[in-house]
C-alpha atoms as a PDB file:
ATOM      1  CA  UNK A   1       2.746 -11.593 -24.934  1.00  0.00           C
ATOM      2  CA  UNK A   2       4.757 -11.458 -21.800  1.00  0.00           C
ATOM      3  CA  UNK A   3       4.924  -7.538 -22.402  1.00  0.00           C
ATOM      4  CA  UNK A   4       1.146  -7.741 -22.121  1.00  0.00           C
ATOM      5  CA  UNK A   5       1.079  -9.956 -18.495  1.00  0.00           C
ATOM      6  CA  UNK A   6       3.188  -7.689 -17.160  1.00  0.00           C
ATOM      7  CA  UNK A   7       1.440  -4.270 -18.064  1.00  0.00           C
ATOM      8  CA  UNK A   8      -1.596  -6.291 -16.297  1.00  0.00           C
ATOM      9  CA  UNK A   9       0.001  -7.243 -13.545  1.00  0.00           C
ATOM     10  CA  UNK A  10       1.503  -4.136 -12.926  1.00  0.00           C
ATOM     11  CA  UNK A  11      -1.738  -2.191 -13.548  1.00  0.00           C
ATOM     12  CA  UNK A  12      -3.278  -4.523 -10.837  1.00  0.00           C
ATOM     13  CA  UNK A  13      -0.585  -3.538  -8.450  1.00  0.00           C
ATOM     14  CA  UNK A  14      -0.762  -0.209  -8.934  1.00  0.00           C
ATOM     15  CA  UNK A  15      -4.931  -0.222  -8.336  1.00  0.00           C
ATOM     16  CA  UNK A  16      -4.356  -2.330  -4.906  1.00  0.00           C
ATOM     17  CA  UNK A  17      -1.614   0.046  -3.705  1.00  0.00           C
ATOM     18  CA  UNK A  18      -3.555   3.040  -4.326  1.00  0.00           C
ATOM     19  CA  UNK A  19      -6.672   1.388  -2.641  1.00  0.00           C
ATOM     20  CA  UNK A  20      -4.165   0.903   0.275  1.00  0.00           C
ATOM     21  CA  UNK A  21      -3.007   4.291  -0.147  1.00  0.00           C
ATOM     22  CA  UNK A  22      -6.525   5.767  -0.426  1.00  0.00           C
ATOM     23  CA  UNK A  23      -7.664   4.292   2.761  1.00  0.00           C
ATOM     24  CA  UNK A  24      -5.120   5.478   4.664  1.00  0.00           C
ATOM     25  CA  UNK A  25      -5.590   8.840   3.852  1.00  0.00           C
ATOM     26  CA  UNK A  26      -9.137   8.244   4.588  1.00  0.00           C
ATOM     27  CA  UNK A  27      -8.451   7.300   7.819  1.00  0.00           C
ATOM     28  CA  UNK A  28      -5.957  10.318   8.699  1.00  0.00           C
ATOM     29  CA  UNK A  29      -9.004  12.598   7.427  1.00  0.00           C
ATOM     30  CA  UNK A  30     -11.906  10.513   9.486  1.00  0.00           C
ATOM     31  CA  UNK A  31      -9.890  11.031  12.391  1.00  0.00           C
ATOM     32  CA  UNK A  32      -8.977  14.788  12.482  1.00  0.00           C
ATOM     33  CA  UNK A  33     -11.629  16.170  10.719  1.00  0.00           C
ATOM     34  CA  UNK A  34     -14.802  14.361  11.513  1.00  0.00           C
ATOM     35  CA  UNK A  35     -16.961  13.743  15.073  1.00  0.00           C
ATOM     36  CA  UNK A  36     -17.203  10.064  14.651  1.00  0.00           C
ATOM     37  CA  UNK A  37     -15.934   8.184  17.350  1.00  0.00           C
ATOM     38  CA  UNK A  38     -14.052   4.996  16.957  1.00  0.00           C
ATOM     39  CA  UNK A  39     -13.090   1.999  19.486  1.00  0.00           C
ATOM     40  CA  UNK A  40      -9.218   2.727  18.708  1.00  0.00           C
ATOM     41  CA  UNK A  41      -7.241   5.131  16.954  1.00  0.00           C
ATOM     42  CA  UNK A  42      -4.270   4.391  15.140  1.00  0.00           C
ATOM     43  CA  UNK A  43      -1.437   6.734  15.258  1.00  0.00           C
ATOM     44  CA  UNK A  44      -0.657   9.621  13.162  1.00  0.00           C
ATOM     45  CA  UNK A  45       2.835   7.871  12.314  1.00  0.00           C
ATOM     46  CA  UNK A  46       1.658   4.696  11.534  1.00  0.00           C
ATOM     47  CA  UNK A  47      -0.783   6.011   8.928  1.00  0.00           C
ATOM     48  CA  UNK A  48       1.843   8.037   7.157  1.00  0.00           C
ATOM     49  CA  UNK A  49       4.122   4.841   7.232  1.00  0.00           C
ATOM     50  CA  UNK A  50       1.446   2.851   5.378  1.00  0.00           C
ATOM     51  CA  UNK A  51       1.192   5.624   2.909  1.00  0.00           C
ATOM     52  CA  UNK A  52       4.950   5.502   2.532  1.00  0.00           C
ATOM     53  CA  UNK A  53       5.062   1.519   1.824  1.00  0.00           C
ATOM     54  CA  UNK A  54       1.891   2.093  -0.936  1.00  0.00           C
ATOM     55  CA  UNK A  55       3.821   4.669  -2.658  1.00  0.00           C
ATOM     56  CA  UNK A  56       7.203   2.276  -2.470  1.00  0.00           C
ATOM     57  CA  UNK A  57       4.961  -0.943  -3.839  1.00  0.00           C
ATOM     58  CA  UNK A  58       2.996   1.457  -6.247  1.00  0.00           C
ATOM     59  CA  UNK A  59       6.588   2.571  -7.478  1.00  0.00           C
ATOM     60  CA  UNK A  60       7.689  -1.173  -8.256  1.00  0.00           C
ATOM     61  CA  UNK A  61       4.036  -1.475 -10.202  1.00  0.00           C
ATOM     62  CA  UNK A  62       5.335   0.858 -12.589  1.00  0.00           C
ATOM     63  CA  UNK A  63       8.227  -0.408 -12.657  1.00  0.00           C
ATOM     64  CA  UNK A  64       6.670  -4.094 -13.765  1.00  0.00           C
ATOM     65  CA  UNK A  65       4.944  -2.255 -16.347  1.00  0.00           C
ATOM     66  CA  UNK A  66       7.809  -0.498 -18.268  1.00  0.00           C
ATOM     67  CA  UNK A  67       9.559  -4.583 -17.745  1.00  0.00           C
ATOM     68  CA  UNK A  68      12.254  -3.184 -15.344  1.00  0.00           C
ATOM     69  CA  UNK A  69      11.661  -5.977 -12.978  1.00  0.00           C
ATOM     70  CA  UNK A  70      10.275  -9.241 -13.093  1.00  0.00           C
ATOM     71  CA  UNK A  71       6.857 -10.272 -11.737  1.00  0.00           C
ATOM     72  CA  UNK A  72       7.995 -12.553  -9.080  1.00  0.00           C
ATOM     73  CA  UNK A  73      10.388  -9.751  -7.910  1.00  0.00           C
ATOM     74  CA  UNK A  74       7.581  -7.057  -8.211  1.00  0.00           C
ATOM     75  CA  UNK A  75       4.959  -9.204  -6.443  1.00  0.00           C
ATOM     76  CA  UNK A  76       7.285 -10.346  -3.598  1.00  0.00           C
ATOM     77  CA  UNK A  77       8.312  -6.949  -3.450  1.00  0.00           C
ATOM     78  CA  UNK A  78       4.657  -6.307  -2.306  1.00  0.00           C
ATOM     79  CA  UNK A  79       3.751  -9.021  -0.268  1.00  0.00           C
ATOM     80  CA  UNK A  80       6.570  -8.171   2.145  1.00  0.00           C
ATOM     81  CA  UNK A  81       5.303  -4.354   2.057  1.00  0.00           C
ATOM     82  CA  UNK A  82       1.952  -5.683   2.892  1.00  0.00           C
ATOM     83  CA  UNK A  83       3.229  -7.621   5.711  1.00  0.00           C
ATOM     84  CA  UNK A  84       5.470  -4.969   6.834  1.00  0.00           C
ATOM     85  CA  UNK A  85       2.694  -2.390   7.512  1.00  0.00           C
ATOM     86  CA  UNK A  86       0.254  -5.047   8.732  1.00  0.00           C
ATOM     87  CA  UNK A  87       2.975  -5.876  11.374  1.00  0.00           C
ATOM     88  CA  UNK A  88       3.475  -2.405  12.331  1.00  0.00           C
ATOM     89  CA  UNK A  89      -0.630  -1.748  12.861  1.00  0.00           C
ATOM     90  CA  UNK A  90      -0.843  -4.766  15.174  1.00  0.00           C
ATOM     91  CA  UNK A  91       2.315  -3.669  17.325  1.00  0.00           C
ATOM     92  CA  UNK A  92       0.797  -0.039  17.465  1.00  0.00           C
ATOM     93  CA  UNK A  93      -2.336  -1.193  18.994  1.00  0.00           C
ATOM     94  CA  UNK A  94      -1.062  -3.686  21.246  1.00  0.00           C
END
């Protein structure tokens, strides 16, 4: 059973770090390859930082599934990622 709640939580981390992931990349590609204008622009470098943290948080979703790490561990893990690269897109803009 516990087997089971962690191949579900891990499958849920994995989905929201590839959303995270996925937007980022859509925001690289909205900015250098299309004529819509926006208010601000976040760097290059803080776009490819946020794609580095998803990969790192979609890494320790995997690792939850195959019951490498614990749940608590996997899901701190991720909050701190989140936090991380919400810190560094306020201080870029500011």
């Amino acid at each position: 059973m516990k087997s089971r709640v962690n191949t579900v939580l891990g499958l849920i981390q994995m989905v929201l770090s590839l959303y995270w992931m996925c937007q980022m990349i859509s925001l690289y590609y909205k900015y250098n390859y299309t004529d819509i204008l926006f208010a601000f622009i976040y760097p290059s470098w803080v776009l490819f930082s946020n794609v580095l943290l998803s990969i790192i948080s979609l890494y320790f979703g995997i690792k939850l599934m195959n019951g490498k790490i614990t749940s608590k561990q996997s899901y701190l893990t991720m909050i701190f990622l989140i936090i991380i690269g919400g810190l560094i897109n306020i201080l870029s803009v500011a």
